[in-house]
PDB file of N, CA and C in Angstrom:
ATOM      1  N   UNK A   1     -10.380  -4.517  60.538  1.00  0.00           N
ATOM      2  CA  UNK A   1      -9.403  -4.906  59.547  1.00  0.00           C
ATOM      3  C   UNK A   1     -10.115  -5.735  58.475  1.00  0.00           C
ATOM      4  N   UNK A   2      -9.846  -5.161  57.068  1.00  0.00           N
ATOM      5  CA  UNK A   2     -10.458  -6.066  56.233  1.00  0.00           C
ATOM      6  C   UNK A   2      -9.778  -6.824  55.996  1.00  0.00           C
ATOM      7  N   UNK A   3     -10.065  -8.418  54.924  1.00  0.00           N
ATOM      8  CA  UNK A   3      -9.257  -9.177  54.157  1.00  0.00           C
ATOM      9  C   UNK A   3      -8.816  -8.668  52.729  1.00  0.00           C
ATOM     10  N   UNK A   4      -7.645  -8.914  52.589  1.00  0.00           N
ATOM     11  CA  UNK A   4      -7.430  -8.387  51.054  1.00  0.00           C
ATOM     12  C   UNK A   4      -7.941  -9.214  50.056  1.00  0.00           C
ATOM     13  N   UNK A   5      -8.212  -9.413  49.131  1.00  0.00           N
ATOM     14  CA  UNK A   5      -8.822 -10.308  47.960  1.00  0.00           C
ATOM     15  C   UNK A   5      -7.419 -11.099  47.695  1.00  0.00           C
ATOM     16  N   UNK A   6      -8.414 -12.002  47.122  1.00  0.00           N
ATOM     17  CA  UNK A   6      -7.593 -13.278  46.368  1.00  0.00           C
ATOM     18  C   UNK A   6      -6.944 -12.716  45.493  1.00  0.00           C
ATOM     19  N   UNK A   7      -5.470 -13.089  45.332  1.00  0.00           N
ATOM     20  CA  UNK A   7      -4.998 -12.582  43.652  1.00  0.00           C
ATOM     21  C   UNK A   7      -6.251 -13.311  42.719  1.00  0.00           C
ATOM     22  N   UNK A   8      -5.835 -12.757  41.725  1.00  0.00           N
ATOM     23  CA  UNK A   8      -6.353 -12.754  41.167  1.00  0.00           C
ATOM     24  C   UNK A   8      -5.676 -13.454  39.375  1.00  0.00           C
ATOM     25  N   UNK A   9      -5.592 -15.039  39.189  1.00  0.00           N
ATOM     26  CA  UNK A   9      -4.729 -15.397  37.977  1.00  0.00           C
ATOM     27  C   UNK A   9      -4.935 -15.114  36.743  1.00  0.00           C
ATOM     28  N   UNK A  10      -3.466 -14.506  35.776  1.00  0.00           N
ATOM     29  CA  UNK A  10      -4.013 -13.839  34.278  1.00  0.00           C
ATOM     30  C   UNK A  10      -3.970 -14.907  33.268  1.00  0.00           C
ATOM     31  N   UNK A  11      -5.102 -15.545  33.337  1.00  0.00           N
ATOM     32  CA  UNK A  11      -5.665 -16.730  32.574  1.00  0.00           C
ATOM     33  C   UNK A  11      -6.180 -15.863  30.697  1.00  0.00           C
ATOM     34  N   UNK A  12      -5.876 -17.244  30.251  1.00  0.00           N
ATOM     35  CA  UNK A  12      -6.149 -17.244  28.779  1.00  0.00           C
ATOM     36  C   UNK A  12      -7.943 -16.821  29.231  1.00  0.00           C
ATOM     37  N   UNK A  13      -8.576 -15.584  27.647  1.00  0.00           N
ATOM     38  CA  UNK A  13      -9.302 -15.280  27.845  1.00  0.00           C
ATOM     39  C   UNK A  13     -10.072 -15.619  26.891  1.00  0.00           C
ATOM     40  N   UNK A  14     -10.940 -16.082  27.043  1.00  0.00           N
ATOM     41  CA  UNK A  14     -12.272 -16.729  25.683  1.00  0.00           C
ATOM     42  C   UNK A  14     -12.789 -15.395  24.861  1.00  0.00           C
ATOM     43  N   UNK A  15     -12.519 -15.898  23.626  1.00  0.00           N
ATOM     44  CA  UNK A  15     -13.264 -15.007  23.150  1.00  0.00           C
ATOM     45  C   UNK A  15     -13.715 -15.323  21.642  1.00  0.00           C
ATOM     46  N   UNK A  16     -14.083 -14.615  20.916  1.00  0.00           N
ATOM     47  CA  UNK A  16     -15.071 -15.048  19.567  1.00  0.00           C
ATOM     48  C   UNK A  16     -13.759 -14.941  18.622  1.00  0.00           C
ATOM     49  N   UNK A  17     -13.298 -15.610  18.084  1.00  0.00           N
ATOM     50  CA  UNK A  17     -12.416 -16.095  17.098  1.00  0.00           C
ATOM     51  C   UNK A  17     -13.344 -16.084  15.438  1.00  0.00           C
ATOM     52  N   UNK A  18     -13.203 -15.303  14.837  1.00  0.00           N
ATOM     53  CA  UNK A  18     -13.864 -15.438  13.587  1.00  0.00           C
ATOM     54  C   UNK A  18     -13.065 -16.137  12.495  1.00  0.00           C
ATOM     55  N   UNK A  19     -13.958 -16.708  11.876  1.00  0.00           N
ATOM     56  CA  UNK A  19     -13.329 -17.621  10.576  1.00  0.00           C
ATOM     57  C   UNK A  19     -12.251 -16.997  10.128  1.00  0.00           C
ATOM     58  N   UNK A  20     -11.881 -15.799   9.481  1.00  0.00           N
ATOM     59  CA  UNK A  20     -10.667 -15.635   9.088  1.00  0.00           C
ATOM     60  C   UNK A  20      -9.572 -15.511  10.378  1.00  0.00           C
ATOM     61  N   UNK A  21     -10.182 -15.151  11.373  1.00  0.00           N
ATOM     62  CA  UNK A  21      -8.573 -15.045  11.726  1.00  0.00           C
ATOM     63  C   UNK A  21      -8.465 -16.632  12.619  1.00  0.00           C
ATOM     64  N   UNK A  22      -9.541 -17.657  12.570  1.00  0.00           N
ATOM     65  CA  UNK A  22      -8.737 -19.188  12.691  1.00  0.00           C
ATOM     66  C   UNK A  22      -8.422 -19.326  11.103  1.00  0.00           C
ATOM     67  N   UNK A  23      -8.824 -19.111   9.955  1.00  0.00           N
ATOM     68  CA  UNK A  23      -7.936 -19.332   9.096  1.00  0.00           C
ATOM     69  C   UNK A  23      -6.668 -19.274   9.058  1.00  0.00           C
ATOM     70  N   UNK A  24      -6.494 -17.662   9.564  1.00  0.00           N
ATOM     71  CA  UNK A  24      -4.673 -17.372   9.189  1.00  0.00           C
ATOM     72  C   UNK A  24      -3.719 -18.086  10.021  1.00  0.00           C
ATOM     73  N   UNK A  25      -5.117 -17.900  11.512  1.00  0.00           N
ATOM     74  CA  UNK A  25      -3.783 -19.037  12.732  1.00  0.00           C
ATOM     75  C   UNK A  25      -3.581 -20.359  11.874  1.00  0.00           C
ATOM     76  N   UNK A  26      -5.005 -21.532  11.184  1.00  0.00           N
ATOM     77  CA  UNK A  26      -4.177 -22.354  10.600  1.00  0.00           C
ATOM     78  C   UNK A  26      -2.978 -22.102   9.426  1.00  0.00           C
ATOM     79  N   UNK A  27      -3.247 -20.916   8.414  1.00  0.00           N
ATOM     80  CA  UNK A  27      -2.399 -20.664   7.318  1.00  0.00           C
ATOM     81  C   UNK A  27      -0.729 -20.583   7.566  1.00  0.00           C
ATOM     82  N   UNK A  28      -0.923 -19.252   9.090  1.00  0.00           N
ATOM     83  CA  UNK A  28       0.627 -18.629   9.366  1.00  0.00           C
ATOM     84  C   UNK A  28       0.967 -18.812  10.773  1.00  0.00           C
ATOM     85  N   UNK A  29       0.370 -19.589  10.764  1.00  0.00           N
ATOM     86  CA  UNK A  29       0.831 -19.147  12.348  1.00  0.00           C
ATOM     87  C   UNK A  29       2.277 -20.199  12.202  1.00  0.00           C
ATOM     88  N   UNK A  30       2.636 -20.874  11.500  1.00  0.00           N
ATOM     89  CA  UNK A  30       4.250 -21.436  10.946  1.00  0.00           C
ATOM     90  C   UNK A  30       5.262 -19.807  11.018  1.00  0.00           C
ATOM     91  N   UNK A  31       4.694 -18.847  10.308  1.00  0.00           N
ATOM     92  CA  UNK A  31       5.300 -17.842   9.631  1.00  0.00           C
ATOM     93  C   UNK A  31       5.225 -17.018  10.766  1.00  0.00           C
ATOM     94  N   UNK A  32       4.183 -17.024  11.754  1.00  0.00           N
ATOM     95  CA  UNK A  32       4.224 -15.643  12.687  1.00  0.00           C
ATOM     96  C   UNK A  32       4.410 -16.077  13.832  1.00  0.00           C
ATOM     97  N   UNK A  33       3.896 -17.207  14.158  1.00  0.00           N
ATOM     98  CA  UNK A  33       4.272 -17.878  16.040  1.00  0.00           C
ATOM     99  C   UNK A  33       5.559 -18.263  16.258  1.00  0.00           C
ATOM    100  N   UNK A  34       5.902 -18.174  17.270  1.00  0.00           N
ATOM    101  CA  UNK A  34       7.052 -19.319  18.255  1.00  0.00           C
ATOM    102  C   UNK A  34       6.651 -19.335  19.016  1.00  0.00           C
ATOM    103  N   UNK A  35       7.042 -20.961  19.054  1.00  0.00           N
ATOM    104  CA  UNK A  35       7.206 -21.401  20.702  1.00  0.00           C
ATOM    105  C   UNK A  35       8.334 -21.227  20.939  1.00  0.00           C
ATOM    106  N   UNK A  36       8.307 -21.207  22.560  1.00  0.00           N
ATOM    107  CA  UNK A  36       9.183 -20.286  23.230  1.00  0.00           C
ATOM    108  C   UNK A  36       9.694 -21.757  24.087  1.00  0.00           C
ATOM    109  N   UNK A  37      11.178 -21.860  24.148  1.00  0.00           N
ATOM    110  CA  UNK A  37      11.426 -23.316  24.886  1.00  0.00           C
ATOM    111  C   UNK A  37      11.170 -22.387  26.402  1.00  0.00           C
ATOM    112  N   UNK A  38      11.150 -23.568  27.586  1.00  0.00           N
ATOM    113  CA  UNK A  38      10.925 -23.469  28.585  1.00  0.00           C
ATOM    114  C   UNK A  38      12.491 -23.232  29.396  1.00  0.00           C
ATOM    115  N   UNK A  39      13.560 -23.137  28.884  1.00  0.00           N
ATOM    116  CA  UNK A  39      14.750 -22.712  29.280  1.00  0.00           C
ATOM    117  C   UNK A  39      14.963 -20.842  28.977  1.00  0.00           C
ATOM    118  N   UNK A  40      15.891 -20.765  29.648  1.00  0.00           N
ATOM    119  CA  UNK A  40      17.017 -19.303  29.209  1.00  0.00           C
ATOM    120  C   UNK A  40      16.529 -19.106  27.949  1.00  0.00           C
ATOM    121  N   UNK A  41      16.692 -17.944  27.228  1.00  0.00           N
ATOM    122  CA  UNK A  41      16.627 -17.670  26.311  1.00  0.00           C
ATOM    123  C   UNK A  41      17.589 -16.277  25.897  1.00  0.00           C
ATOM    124  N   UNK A  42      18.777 -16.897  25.021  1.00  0.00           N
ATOM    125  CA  UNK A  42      19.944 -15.516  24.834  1.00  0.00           C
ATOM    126  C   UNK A  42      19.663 -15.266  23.476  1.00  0.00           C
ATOM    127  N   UNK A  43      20.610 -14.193  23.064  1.00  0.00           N
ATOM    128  CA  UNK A  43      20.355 -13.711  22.058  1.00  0.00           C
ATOM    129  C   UNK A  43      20.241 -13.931  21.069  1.00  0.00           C
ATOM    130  N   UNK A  44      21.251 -15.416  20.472  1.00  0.00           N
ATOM    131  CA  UNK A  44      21.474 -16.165  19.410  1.00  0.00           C
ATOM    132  C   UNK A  44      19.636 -16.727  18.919  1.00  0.00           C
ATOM    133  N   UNK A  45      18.826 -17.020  20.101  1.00  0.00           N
ATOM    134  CA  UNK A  45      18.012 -17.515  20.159  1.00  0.00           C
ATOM    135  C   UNK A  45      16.544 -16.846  18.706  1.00  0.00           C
ATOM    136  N   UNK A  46      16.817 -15.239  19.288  1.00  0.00           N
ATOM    137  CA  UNK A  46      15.634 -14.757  18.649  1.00  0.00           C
ATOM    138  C   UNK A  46      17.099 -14.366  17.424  1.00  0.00           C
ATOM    139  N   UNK A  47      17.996 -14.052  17.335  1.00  0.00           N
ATOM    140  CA  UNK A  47      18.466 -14.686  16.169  1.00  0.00           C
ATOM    141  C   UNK A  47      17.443 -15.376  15.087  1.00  0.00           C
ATOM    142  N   UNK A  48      17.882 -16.577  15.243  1.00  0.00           N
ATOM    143  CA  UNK A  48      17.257 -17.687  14.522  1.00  0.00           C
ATOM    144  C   UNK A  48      15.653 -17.499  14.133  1.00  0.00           C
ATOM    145  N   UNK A  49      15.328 -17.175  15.295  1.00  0.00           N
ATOM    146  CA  UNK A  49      13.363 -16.448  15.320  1.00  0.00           C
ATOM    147  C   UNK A  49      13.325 -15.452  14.289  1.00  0.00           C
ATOM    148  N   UNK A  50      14.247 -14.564  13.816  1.00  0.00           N
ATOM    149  CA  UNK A  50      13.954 -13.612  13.050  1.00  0.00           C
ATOM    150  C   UNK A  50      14.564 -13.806  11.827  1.00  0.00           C
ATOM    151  N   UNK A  51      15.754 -14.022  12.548  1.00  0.00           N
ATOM    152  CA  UNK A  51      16.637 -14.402  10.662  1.00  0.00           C
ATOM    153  C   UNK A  51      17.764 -12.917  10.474  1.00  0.00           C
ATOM    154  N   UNK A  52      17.970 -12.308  11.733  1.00  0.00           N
ATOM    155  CA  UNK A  52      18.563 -11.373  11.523  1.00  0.00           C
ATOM    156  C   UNK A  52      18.945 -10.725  12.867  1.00  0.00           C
ATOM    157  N   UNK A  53      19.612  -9.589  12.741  1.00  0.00           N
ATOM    158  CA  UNK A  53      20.017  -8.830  14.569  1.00  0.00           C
ATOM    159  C   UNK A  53      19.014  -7.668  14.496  1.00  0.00           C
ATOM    160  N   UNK A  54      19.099  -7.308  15.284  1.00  0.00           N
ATOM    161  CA  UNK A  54      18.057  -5.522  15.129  1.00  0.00           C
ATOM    162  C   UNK A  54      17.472  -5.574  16.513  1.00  0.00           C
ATOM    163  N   UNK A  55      17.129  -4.652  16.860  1.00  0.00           N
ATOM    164  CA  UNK A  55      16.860  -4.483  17.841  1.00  0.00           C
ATOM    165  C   UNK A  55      15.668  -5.040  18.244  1.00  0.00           C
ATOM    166  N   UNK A  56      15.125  -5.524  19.480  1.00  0.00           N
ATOM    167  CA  UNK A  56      13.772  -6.235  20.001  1.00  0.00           C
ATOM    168  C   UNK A  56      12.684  -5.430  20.566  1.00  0.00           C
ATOM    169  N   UNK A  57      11.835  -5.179  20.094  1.00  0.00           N
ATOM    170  CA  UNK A  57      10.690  -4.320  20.745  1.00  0.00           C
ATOM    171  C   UNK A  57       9.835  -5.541  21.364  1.00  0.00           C
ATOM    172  N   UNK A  58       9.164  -5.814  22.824  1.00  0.00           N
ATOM    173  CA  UNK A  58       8.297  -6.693  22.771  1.00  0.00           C
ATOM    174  C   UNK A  58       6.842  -5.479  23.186  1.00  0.00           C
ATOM    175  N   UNK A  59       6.033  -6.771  22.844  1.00  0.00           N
ATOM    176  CA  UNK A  59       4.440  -5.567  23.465  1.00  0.00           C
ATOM    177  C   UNK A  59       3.402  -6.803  24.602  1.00  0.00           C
ATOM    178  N   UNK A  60       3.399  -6.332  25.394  1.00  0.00           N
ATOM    179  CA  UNK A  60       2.742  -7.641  25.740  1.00  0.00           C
ATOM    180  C   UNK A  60       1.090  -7.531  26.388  1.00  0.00           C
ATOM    181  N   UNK A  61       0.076  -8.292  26.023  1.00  0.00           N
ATOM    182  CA  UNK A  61      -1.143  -7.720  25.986  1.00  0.00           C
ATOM    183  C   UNK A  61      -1.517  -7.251  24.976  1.00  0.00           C
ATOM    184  N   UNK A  62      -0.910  -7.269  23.495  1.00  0.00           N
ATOM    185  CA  UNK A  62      -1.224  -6.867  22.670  1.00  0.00           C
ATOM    186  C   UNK A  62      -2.700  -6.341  21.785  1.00  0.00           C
ATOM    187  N   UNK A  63      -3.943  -7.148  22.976  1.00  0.00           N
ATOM    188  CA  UNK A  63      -5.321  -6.386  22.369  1.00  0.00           C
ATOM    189  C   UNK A  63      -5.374  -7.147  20.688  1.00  0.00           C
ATOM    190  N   UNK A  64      -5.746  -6.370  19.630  1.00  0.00           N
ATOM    191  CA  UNK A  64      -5.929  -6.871  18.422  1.00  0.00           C
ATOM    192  C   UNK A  64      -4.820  -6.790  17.832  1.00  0.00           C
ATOM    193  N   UNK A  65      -3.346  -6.162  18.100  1.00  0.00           N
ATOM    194  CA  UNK A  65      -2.219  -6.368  17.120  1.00  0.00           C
ATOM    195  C   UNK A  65      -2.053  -4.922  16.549  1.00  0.00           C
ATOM    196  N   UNK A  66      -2.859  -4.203  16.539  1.00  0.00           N
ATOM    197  CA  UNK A  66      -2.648  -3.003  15.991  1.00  0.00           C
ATOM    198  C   UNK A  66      -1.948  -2.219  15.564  1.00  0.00           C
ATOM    199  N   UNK A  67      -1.559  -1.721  16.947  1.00  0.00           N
ATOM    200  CA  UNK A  67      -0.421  -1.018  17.509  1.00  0.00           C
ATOM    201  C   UNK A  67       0.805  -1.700  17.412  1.00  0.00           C
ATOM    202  N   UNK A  68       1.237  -2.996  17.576  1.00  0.00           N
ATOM    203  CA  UNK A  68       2.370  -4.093  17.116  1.00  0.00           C
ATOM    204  C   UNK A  68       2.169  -4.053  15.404  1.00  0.00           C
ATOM    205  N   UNK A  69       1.607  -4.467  15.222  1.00  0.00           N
ATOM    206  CA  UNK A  69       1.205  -4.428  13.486  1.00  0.00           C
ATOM    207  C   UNK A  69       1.813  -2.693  13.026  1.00  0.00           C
ATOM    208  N   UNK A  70       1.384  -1.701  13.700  1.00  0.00           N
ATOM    209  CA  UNK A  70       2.095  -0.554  13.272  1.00  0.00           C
ATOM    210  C   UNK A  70       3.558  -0.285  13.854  1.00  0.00           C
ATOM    211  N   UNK A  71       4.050  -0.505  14.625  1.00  0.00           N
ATOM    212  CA  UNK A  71       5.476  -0.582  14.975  1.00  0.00           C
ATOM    213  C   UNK A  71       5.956  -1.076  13.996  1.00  0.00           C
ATOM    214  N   UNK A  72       6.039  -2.709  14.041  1.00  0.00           N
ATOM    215  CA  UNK A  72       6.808  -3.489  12.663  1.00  0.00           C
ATOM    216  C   UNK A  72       6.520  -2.571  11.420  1.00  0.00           C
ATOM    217  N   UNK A  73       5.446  -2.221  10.882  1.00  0.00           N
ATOM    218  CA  UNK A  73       5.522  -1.256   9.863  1.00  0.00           C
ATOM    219  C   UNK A  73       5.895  -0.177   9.905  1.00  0.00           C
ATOM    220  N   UNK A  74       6.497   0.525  10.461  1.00  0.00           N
ATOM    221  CA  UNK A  74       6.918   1.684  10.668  1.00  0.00           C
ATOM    222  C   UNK A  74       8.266   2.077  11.071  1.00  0.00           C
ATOM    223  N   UNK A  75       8.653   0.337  11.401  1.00  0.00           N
ATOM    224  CA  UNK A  75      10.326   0.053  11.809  1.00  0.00           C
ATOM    225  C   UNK A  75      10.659  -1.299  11.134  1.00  0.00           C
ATOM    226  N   UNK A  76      10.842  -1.215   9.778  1.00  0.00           N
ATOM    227  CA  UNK A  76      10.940  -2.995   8.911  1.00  0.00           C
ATOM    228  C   UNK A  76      12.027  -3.219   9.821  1.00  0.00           C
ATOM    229  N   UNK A  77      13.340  -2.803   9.880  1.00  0.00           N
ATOM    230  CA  UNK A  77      14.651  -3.547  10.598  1.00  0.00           C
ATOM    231  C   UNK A  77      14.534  -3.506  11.852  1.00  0.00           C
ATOM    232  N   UNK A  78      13.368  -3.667  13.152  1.00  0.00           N
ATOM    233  CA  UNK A  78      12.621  -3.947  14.363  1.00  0.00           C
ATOM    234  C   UNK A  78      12.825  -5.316  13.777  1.00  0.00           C
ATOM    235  N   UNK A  79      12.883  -6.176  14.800  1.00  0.00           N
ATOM    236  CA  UNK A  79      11.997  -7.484  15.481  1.00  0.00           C
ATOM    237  C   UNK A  79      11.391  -7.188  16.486  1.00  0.00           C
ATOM    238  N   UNK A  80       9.973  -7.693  15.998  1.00  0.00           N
ATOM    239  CA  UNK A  80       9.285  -7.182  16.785  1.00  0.00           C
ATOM    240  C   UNK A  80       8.361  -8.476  17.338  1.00  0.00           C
ATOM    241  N   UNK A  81       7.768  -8.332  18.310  1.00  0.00           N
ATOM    242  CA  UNK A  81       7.231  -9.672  19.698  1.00  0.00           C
ATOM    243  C   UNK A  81       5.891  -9.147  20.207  1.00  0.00           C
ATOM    244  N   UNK A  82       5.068 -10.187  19.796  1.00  0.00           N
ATOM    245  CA  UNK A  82       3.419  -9.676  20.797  1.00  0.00           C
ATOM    246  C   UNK A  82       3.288 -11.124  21.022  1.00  0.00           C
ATOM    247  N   UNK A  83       3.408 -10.621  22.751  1.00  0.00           N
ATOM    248  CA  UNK A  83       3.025 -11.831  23.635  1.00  0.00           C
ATOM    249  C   UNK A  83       1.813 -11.479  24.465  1.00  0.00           C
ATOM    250  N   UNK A  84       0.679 -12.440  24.583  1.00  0.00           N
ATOM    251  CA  UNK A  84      -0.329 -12.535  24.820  1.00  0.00           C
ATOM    252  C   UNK A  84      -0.808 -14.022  24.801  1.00  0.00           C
ATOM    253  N   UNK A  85      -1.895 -13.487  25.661  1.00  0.00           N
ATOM    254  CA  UNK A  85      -2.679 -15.083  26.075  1.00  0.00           C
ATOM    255  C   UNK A  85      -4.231 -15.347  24.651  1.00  0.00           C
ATOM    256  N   UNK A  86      -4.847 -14.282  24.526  1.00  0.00           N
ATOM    257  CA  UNK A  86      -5.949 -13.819  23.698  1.00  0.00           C
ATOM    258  C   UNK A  86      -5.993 -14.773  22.214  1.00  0.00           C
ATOM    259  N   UNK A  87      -6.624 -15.231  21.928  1.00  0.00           N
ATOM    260  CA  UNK A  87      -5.970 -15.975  20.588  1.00  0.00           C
ATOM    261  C   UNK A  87      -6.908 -15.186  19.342  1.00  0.00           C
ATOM    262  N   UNK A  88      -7.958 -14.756  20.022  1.00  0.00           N
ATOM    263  CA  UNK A  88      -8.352 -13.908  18.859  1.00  0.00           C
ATOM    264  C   UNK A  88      -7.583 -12.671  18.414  1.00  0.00           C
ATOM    265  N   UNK A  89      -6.575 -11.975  19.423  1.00  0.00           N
ATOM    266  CA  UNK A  89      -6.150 -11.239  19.305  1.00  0.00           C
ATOM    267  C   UNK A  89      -4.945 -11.430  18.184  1.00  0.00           C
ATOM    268  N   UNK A  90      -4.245 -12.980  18.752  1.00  0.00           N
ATOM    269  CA  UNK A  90      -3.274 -13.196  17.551  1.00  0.00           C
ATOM    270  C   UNK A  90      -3.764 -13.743  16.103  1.00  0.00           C
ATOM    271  N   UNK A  91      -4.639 -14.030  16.112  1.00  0.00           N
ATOM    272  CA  UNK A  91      -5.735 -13.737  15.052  1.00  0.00           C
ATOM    273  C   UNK A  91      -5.478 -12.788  13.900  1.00  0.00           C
ATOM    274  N   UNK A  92      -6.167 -11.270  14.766  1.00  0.00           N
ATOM    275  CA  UNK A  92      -5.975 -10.326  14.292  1.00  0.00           C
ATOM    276  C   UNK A  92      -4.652  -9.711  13.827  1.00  0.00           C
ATOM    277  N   UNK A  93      -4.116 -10.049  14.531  1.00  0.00           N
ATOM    278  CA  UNK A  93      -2.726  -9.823  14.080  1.00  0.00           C
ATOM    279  C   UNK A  93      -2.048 -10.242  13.337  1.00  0.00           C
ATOM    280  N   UNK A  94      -1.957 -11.747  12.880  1.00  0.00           N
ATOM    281  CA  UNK A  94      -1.456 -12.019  11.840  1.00  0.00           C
ATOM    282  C   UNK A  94      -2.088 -11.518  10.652  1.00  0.00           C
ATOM    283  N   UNK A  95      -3.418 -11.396  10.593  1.00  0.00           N
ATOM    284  CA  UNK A  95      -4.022 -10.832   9.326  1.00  0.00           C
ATOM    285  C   UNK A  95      -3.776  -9.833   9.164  1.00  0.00           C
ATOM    286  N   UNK A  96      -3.446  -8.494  10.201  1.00  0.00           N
ATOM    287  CA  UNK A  96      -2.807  -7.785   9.717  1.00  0.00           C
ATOM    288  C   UNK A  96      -1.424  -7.781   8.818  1.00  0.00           C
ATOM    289  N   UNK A  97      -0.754  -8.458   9.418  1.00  0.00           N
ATOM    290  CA  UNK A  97       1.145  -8.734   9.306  1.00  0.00           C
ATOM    291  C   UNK A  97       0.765  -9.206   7.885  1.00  0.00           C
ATOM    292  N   UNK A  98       0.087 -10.055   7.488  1.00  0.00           N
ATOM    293  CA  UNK A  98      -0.357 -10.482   5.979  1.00  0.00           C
ATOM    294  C   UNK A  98      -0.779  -9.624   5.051  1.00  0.00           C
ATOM    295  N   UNK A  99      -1.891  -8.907   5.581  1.00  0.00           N
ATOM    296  CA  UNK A  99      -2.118  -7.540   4.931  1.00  0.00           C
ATOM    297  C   UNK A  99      -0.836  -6.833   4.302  1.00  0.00           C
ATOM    298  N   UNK A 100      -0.575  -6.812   5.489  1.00  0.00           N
ATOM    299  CA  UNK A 100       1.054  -4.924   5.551  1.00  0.00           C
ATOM    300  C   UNK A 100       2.485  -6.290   4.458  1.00  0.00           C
ATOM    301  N   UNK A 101       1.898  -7.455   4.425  1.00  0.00           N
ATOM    302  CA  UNK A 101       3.163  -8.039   3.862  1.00  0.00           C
ATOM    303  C   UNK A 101       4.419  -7.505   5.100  1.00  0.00           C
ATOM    304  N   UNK A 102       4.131  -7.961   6.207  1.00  0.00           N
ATOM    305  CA  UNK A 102       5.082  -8.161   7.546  1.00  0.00           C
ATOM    306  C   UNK A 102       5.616  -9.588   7.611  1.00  0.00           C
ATOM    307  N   UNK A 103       7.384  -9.285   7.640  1.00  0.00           N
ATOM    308  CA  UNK A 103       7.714 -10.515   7.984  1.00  0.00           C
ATOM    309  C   UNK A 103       8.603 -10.410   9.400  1.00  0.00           C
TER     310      UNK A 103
END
């Protein structure tokens, strides 16, 4: 009989953050982050997060934003959500969303 392995925890992952995209995190990340309270969270909630109703796509693991960055563009009346640990990744992503003029 073997032992099974340790889980294994999905920890924030280091990675190379380049000057522009810690720029945009300092520039937007007002305009593109939330924090998320540590309670329930109903609908009124992302309400307010978006500024409007529409339907919620989330992506989670989002990688560089890409693929989230093309959803929202491809669906303006989406709210759309990339949750991830990666910070270079949200990086990339806002510079996209800036690019495409994503709000």
């Amino acid at each position: 009989m073997t032992k099974a392995a340790a889980p294994q925890p999905y920890l924030r992952r280091r990675g190379r953050l380049t000057t522009a995209q810690a720029r945009a995190l300092g520039r937007l990340s007002g305009r593109y982050l939330v924090d998320l309270p540590e309670t329930a969270i109903d609908a009124g909630f992302w309400r307010g997060v978006f500024g409007r109703v529409g339907p919620l796509a989330i992506e989670t693991c989002f990688g560089n934003g890409a693929a989230l960055a093309h959803l929202a563009k491809s669906h303006p009346t989406w709210n759309c959500l990339g949750v991830d640990v990666y910070r270079p990744g949200f990086g990339a992503l806002i510079l996209a969303c800036e690019r495409d003029a994503l709000d």
